[in-house]
Protein backbone atom coordinates (compact mmCIF):
# COMPACT_ATOMS: atom_id res chain seq x y z
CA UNK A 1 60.95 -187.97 31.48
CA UNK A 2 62.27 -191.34 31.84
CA UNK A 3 66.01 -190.95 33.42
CA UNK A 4 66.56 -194.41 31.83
CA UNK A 5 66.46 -193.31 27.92
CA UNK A 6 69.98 -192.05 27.13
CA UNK A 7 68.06 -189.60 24.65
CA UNK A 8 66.38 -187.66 27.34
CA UNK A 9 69.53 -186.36 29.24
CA UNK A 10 70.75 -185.08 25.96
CA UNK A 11 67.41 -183.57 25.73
CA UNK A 12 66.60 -182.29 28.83
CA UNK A 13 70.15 -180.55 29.10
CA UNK A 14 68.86 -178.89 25.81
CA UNK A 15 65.30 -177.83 26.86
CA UNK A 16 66.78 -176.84 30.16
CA UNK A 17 69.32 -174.42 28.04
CA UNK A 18 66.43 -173.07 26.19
CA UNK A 19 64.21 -172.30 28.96
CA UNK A 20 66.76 -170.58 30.62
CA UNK A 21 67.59 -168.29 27.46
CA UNK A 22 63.66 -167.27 27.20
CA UNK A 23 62.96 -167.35 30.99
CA UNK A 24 60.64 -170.18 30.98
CA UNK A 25 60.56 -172.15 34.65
CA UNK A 26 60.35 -175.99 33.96
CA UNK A 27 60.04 -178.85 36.34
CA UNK A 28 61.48 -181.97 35.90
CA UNK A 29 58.95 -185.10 36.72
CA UNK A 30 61.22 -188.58 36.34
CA UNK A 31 59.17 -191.84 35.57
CA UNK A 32 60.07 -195.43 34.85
CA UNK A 33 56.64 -196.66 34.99
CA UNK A 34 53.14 -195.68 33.69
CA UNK A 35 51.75 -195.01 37.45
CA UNK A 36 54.72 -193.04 38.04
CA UNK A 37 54.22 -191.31 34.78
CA UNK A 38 50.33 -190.47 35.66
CA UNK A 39 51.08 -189.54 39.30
CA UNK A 40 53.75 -186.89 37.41
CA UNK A 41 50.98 -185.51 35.23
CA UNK A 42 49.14 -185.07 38.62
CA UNK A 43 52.07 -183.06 40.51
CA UNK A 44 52.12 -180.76 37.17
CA UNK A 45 48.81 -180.01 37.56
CA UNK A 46 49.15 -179.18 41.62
CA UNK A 47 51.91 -177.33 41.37
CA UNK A 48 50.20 -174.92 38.30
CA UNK A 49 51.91 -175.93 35.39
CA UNK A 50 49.89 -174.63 32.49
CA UNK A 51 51.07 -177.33 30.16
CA UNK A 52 53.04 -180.40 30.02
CA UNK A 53 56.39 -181.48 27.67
CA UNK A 54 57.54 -185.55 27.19
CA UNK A 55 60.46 -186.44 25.80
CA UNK A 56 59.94 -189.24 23.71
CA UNK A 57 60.81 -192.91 24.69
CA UNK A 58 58.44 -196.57 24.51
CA UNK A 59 57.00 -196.15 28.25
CA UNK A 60 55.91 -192.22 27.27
CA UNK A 61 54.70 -193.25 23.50
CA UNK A 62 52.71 -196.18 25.20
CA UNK A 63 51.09 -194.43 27.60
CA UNK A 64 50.05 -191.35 25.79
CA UNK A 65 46.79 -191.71 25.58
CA UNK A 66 46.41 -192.08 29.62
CA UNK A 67 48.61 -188.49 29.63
CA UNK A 68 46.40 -186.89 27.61
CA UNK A 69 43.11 -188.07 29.77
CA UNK A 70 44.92 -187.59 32.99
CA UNK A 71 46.09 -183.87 31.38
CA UNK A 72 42.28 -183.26 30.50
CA UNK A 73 41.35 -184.66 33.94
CA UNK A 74 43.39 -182.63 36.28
CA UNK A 75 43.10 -179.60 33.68
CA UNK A 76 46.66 -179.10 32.55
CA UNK A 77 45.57 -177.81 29.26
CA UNK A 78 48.55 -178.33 27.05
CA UNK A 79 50.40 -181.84 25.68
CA UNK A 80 53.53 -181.33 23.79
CA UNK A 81 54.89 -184.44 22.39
CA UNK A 82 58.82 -184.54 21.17
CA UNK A 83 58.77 -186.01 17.54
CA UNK A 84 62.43 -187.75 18.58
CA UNK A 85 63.77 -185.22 15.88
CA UNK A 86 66.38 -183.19 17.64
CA UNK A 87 66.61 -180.35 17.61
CA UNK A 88 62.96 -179.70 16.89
CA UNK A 89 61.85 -179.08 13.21
């Protein structure tokens, strides 16, 4: 997530809520920059995530194509995208 979109604290604080209601752990990776994004995707993967969430913004939407091959790459099998429609449809 980038901590600079005023969007994703509103959603994050949501997600958070509704992980916490079905018991799902999430981890929190913050990026401002595509390196930082692709070196979060990386952490995910070490640290066993089975699959990875982004919140939408520009920097996320740009670099989604490098997410997915870096998710494929370091075999986190899952990439959910938010459509920016909140709460999800």
């Amino acid at each position: 997530m980038n901590p600079d979109t005023p969007f994703s604290a509103l959603a994050l604080r949501e997600l958070k809520a509704a992980a916490a209601v079905t018991a799902q752990p999430i981890q929190v990776f913050e990026a401002r920059s595509a390196d930082q994004i692709l070196t979060g995707v990386e952490a995910a993967a070490k640290a066993g995530a089975p699959g990875l969430l982004t919140l939408e913004d520009a920097l996320l939407v740009s670099t989604r194509r490098q997410i997915a091959e870096r998710a494929i790459t370091t075999r986190c099998n899952r990439v959910s995208c938010d459509t920016g429609r909140w709460p999800a449809r």
